[in-house]
Protein backbone atom coordinates (compact mmCIF):
# COMPACT_ATOMS: atom_id res chain seq x y z
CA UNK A 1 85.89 115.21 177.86
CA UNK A 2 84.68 118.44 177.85
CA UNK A 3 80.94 119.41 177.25
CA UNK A 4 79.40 121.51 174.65
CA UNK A 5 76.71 123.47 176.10
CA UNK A 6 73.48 123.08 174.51
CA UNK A 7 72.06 126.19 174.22
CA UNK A 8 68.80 127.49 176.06
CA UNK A 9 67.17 128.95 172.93
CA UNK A 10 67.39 125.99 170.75
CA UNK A 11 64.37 126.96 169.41
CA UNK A 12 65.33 129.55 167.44
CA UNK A 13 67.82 126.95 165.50
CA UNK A 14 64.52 124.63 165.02
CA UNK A 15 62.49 127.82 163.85
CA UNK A 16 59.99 126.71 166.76
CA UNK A 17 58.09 128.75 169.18
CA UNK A 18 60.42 129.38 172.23
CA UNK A 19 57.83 128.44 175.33
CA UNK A 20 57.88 125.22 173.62
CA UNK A 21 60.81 124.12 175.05
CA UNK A 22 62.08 124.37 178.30
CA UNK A 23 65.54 124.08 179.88
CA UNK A 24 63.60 121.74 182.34
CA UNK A 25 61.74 118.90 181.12
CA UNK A 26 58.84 117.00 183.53
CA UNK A 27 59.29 113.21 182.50
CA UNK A 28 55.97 111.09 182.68
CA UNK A 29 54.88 107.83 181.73
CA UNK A 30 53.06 108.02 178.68
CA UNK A 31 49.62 105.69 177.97
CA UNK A 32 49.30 102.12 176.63
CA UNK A 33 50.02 102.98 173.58
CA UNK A 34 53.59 103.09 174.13
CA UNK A 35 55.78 101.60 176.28
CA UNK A 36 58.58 103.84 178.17
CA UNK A 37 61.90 102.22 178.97
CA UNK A 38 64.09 104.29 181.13
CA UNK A 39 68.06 102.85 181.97
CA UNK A 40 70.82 103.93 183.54
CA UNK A 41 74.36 102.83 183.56
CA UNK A 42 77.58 104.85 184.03
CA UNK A 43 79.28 106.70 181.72
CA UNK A 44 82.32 108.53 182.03
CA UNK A 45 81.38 109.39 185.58
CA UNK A 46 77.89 110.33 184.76
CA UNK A 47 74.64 109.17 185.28
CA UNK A 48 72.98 109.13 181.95
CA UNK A 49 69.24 108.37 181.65
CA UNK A 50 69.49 106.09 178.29
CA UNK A 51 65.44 106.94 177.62
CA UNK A 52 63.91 105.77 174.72
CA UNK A 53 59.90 105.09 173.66
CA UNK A 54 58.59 102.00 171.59
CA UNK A 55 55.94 101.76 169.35
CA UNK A 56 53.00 99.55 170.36
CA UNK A 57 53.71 97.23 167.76
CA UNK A 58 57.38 97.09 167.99
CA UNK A 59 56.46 96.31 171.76
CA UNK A 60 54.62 93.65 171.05
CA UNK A 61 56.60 91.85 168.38
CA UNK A 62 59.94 92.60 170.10
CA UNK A 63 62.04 89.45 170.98
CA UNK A 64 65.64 88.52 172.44
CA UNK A 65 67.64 88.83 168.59
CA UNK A 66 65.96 92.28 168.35
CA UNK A 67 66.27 94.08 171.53
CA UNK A 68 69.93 92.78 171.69
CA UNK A 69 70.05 94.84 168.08
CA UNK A 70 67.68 97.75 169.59
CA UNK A 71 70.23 97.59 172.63
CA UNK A 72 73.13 98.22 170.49
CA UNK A 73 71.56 101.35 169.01
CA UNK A 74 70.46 102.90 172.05
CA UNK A 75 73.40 103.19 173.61
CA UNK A 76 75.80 104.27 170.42
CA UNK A 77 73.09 106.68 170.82
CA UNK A 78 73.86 108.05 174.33
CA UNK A 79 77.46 106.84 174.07
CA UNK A 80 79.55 110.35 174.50
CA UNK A 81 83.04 108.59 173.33
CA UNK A 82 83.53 108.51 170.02
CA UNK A 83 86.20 105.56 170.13
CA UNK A 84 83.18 103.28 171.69
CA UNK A 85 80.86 104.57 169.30
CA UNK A 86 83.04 103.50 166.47
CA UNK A 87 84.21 100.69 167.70
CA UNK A 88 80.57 99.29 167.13
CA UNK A 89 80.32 100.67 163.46
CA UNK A 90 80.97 98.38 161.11
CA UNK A 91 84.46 98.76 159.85
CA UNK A 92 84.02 99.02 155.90
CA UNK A 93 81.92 102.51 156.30
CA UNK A 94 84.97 103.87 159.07
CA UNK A 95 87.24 102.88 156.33
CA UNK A 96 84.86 104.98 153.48
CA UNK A 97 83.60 107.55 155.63
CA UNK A 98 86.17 107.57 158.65
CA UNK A 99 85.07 110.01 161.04
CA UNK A 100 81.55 110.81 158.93
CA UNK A 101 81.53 106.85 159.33
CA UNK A 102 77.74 107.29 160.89
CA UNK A 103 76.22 109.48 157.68
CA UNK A 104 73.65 111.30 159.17
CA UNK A 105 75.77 111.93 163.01
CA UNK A 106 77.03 114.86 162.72
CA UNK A 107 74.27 116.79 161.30
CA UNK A 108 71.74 116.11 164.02
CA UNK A 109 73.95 116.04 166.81
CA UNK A 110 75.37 119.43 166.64
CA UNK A 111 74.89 120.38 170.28
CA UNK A 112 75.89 117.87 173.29
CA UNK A 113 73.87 114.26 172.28
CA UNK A 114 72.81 113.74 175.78
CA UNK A 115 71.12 117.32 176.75
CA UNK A 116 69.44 117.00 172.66
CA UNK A 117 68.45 113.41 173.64
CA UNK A 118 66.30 114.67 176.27
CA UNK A 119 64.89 117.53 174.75
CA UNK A 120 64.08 115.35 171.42
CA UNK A 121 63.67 111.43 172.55
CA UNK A 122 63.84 108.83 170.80
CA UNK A 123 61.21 106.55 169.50
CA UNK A 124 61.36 103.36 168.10
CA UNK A 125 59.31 102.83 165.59
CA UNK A 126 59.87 100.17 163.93
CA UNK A 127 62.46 96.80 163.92
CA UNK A 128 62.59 95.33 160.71
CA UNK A 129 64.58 91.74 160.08
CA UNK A 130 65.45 90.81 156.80
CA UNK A 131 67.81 87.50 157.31
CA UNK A 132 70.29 88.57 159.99
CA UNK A 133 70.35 92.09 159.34
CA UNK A 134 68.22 94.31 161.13
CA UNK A 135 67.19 97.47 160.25
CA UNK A 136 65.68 100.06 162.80
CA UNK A 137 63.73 103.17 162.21
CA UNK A 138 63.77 106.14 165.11
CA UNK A 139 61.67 109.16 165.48
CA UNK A 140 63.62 112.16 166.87
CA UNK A 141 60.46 113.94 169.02
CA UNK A 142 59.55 116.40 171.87
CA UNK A 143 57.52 113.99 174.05
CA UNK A 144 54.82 116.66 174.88
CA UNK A 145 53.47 116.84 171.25
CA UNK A 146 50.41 119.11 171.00
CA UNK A 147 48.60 119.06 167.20
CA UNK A 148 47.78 122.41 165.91
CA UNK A 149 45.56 122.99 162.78
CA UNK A 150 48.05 125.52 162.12
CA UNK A 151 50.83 123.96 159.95
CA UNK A 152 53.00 125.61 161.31
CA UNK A 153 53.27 124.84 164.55
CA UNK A 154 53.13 121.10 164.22
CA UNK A 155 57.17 121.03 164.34
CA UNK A 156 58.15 118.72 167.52
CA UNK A 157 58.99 115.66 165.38
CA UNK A 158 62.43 116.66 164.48
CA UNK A 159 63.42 113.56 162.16
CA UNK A 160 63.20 109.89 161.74
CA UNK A 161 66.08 108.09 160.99
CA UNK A 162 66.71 104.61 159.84
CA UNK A 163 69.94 102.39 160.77
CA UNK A 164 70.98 99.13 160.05
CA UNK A 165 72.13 96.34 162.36
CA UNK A 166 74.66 93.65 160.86
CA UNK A 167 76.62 90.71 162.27
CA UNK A 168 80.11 90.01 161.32
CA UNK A 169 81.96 87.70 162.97
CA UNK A 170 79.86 86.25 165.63
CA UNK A 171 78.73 89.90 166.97
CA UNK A 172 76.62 93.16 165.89
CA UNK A 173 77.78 96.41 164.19
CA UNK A 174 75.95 98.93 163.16
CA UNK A 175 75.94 100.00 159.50
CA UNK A 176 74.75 102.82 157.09
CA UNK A 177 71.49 102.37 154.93
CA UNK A 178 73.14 103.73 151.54
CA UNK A 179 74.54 100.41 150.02
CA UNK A 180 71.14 99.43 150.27
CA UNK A 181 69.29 102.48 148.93
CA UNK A 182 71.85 102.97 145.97
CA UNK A 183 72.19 99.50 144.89
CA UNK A 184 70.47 100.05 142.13
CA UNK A 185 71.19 103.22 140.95
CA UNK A 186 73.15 103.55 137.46
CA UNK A 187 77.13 104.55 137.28
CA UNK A 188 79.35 106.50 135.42
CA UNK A 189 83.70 106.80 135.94
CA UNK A 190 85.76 109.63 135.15
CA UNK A 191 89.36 109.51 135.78
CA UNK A 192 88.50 110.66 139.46
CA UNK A 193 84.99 110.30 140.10
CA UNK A 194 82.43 107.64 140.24
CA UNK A 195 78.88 109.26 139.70
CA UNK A 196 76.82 106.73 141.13
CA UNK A 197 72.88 108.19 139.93
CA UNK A 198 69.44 108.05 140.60
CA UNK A 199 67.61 106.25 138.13
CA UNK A 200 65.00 108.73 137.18
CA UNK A 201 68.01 110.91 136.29
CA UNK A 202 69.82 110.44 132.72
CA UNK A 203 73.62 110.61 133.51
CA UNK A 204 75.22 113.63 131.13
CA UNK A 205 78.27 112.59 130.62
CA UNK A 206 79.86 115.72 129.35
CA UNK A 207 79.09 117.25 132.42
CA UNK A 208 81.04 114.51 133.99
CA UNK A 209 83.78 114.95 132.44
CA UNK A 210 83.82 119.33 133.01
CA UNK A 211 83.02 118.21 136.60
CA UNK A 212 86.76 115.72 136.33
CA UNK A 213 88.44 118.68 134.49
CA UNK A 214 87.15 121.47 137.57
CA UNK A 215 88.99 118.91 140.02
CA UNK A 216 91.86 118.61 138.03
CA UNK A 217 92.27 122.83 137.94
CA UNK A 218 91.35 122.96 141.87
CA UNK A 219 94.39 120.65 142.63
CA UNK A 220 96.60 122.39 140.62
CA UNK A 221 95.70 125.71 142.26
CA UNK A 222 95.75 123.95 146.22
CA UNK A 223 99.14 122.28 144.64
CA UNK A 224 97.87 119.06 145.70
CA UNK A 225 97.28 116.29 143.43
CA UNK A 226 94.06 114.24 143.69
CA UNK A 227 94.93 110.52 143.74
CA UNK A 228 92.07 108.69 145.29
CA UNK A 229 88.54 107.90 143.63
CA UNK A 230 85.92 110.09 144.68
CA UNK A 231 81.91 108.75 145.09
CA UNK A 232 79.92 110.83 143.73
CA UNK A 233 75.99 110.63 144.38
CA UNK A 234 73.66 112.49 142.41
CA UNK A 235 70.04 112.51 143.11
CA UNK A 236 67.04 114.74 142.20
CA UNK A 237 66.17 116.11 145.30
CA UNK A 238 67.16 116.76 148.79
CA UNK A 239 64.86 114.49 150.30
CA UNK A 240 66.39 111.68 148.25
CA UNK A 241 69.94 112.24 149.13
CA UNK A 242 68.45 112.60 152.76
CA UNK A 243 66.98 108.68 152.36
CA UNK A 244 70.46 107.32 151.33
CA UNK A 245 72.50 108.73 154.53
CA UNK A 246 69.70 107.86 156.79
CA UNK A 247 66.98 110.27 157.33
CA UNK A 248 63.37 109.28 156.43
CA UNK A 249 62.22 112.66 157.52
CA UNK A 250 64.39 115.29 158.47
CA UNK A 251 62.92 118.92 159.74
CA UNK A 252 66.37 119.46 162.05
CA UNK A 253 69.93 118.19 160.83
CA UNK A 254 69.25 116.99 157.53
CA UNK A 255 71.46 118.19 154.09
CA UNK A 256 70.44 120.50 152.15
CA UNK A 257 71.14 119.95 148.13
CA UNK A 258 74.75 118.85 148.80
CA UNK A 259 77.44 118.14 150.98
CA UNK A 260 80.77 116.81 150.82
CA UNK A 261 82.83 114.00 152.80
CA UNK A 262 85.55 115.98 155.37
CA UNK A 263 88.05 113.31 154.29
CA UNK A 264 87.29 114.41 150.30
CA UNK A 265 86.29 110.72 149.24
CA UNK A 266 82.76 111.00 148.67
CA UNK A 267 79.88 113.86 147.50
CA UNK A 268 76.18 114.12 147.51
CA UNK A 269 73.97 116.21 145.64
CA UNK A 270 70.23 116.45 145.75
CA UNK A 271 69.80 118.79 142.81
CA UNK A 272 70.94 116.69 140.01
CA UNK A 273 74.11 118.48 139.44
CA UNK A 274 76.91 116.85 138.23
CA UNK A 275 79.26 119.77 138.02
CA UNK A 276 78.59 120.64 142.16
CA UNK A 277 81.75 123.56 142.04
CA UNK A 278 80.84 124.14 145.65
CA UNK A 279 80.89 120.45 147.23
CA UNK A 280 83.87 119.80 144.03
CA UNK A 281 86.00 122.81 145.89
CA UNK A 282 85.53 120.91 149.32
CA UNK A 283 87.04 117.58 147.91
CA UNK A 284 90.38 118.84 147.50
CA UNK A 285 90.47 122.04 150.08
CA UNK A 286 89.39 119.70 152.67
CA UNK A 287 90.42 118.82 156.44
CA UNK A 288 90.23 122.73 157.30
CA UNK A 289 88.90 122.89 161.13
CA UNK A 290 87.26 126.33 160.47
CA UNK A 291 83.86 126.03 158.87
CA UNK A 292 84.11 129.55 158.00
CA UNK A 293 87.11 129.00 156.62
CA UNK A 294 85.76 125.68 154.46
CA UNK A 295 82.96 127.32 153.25
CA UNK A 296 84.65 130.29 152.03
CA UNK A 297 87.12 129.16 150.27
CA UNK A 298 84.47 126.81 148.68
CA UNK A 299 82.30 129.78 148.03
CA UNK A 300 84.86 131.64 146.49
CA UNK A 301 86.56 129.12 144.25
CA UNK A 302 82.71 126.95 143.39
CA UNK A 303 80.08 129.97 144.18
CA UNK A 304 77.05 128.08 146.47
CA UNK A 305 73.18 127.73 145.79
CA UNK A 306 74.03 127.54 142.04
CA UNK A 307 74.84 131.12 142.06
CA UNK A 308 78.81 131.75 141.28
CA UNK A 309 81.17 133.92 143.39
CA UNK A 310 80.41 137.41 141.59
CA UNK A 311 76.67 136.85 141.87
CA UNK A 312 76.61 135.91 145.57
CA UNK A 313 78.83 138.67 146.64
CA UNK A 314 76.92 141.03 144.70
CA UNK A 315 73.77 140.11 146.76
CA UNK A 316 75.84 139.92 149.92
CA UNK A 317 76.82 143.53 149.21
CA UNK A 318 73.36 144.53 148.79
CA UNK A 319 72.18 143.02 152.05
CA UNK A 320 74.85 143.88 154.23
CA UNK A 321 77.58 146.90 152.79
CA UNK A 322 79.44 148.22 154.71
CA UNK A 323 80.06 145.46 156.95
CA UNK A 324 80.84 146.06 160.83
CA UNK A 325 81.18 144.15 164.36
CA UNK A 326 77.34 144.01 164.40
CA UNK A 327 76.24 142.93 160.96
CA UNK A 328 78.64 140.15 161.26
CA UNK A 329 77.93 139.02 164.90
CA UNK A 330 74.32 139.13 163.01
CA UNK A 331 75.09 137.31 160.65
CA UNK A 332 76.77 134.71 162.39
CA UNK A 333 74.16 133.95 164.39
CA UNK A 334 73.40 131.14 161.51
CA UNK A 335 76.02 129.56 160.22
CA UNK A 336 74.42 127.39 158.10
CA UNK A 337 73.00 130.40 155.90
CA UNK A 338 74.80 131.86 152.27
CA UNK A 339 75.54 135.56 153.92
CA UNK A 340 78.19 133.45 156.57
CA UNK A 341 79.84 131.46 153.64
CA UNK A 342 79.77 134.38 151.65
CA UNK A 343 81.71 136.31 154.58
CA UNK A 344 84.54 133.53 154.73
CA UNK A 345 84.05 133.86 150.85
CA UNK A 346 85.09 137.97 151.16
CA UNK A 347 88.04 137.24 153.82
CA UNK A 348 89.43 134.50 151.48
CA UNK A 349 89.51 136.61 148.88
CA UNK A 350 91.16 139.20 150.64
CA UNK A 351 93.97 136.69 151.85
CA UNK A 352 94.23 135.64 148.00
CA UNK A 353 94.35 139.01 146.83
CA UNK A 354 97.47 139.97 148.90
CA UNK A 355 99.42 136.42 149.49
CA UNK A 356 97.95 134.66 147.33
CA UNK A 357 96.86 130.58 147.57
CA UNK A 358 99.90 130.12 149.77
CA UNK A 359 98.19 132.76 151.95
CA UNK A 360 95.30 130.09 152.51
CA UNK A 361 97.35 127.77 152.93
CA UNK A 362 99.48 129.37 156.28
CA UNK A 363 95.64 129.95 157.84
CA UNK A 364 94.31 126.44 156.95
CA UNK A 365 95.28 125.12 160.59
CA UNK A 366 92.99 127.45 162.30
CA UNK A 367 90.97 126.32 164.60
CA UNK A 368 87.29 125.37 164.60
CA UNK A 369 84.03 124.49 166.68
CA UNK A 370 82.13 121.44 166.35
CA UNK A 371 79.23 122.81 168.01
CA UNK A 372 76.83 124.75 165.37
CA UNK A 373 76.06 127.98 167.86
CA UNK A 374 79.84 129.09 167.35
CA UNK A 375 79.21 130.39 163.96
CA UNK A 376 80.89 133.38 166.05
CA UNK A 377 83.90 131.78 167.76
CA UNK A 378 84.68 130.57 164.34
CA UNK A 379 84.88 134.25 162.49
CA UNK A 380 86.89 135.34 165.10
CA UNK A 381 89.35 132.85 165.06
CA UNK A 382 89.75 133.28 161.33
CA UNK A 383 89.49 136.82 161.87
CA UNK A 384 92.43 136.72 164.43
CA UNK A 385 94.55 134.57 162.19
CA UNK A 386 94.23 137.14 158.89
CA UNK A 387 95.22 140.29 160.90
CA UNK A 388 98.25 138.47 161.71
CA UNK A 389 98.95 137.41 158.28
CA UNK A 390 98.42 140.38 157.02
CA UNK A 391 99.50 142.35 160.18
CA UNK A 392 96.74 144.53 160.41
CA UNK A 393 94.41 145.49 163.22
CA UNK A 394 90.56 144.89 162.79
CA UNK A 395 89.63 148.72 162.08
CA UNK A 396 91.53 148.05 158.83
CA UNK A 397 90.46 144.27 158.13
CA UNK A 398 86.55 146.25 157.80
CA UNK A 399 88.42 148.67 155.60
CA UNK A 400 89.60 145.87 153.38
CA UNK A 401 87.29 143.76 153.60
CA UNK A 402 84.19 146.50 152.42
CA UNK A 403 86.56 147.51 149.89
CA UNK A 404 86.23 143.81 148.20
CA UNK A 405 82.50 144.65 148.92
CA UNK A 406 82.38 147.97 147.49
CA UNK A 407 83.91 147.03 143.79
């Protein structure tokens, strides 16, 4: 399996002071307050360091059920094959989520899990049993952690998470927290979509049903018809939808106020929005490899940050007309920000413009990067892929593309 490297200024994707981190790191054994457990067994060839810290009092209340629990969770954590890792999730979220089947996963590991594990350790902080289910709670953490009275330095506690631990048939699995932090929550069906809603929010149901009625118009213009349910979770801020997937706290890899389910089954939204156009676009364009690609065409059909299409662009063009090689290697630098989706917003609406829908269609397959840092490698793969659609070269793909820009 190949590697992803893990890049060397990290920092800068954490927004913390470079010095801080080092490629590296001295380990030490910490004081009585917590109690260091270092193991190693092979994997794939490798000798990986499974390290993880305990709280005193998980320490010290820690007995054979729950360390056989704790052991299953450390090392999906380390695991770096995905078929092991899933093959100790429980099977009703793979069947929900399939390969988002561990919520909060693939938003803080975006870089190689190993290398981020021992930049950002984990620590167990607490082991909670409630029958046979366990659920445990992990802090994400630099291990040298200074306090500053400046706020803003006080950023090496990355996020806390919280997992469950369940046995079915005789053994442990490991299970998502959201059954239990929605079961409450009120519900509302459209033909499509099941709003499932925090309580402190009153459901609108005509807003529902323009929400079903968007989805219904999307398929007809992707030409693909949308026969399965979709769960839709609306909540009233991003720190709540944050809870339900998993993350306690979350200063690195949490959502922001929505996100949608790559297999187009599921939806949440921490704004209390019911008609989400952006995440709504993603449930039937989904699958596409290319994140610039997925967000633009999301962009461009649903708009993003509650701001439509016309408005975004309009900004876009503001900040960055006339686009060239270095505004967009700039801009691609973070991936995760509106100017990129706004970009793959501009180039799908170029590809619409002159082959229409069908033109997305022939450039859905390109190809993508996992690993967050290729915000680049992604552009110019979908770069690569509309010259030859269109058959131009890139001098006139700027040309185009600022002449979107400049109406």
């Amino acid at each position: 399996m190949s590697k992803k490297t893990f890049p060397h200024n990290f920092a800068t994707y954490l927004q913390l002071p470079y010095q801080q981190i080092t490629t590296t790191m001295t380990y030490k054994y910490i004081t009585t307050l917590f109690l260091v457990i270092v193991l190693s067994t092979p994997l794939l060839s490798e000798e990986v360091n499974k390290e993880y810290y305990l709280h005193s009092i998980v320490q010290q209340t820690i007995r054979e059920d729950k360390q056989k629990a704790l052991d299953l969770w450390i090392d999906f954590l380390y695991e770096t094959n995905d078929t092991i890792r899933r093959s100790n999730w429980v099977a009703s979220d793979i069947d929900k989520y399939e390969d988002d089947y561990c919520l909060f996963q693939n938003s803080y590991f975006q870089f190689d899990r190993v290398t981020q594990l021992s930049y950002f350790v984990p620590f167990i902080l607490s082991i909670e049993k409630n029958n046979s289910d366990y659920t445990i709670r992990t802090m994400f953490m630099q291990k040298e952690v200074k306090l500053s009275d400046i706020g803003k330095d006080n950023q090496q506690i990355t996020s806390i998470v919280k997992v469950k631990v369940v046995e079915e048939n005789g053994r442990l699995y490991l299970k998502n927290v959201i059954d239990d932090e929605v079961k409450k929550w009120n519900k509302y069906s459209t033909k499509n979509i099941n709003y499932i809603v925090n309580n402190d929010i009153a459901i609108d149901t005509a807003k529902c049903n323009e929400a079903q009625k968007f989805l219904d118009e999307t398929s007809k213009i992707w030409e693909k018809p949308l026969t399965q349910s979709v769960d839709y979770y609306v909540s009233n801020s991003p720190e709540s939808i944050n809870r339900i997937v998993g993350f306690d706290f979350s200063f690195y890899g949490g959502f922001g106020n929505g996100m949608a389910g790559r297999n187009g089954r599921y939806l949440f939204v921490g704004n209390g929005d019911f008609t989400y156009y952006h995440e709504l676009v993603h449930l039937v364009f989904n699958g596409a490899a290319n994140r610039l690609l997925s967000e633009g065409i999301a962009t461009y059909l649903g708009g993003t940050n509650e701001k439509t299409y016309a408005e975004v662009k309009s900004d876009f063009q503001k900040e960055h007309y006339p686009l060239d090689s270095a505004k967009i290697t700039e801009i691609s630098i973070y991936p995760g920000q509106r100017s990129y989706y706004v970009l793959g917003s501009i180039i799908c609406e170029l590809v619409v413009n002159e082959k229409g829908i069908a033109g997305i269609k022939s450039i859905w397959d390109t190809a993508g990067y996992d690993d967050f840092s290729n915000g680049l490698a992604d552009y110019n793969t979908l770069r690569e892929r509309t010259q030859q659609l269109l058959d131009i070269d890139e001098t006139e793909l700027y040309k185009r593309v600022n002449n979107i820009l400049s109406q």
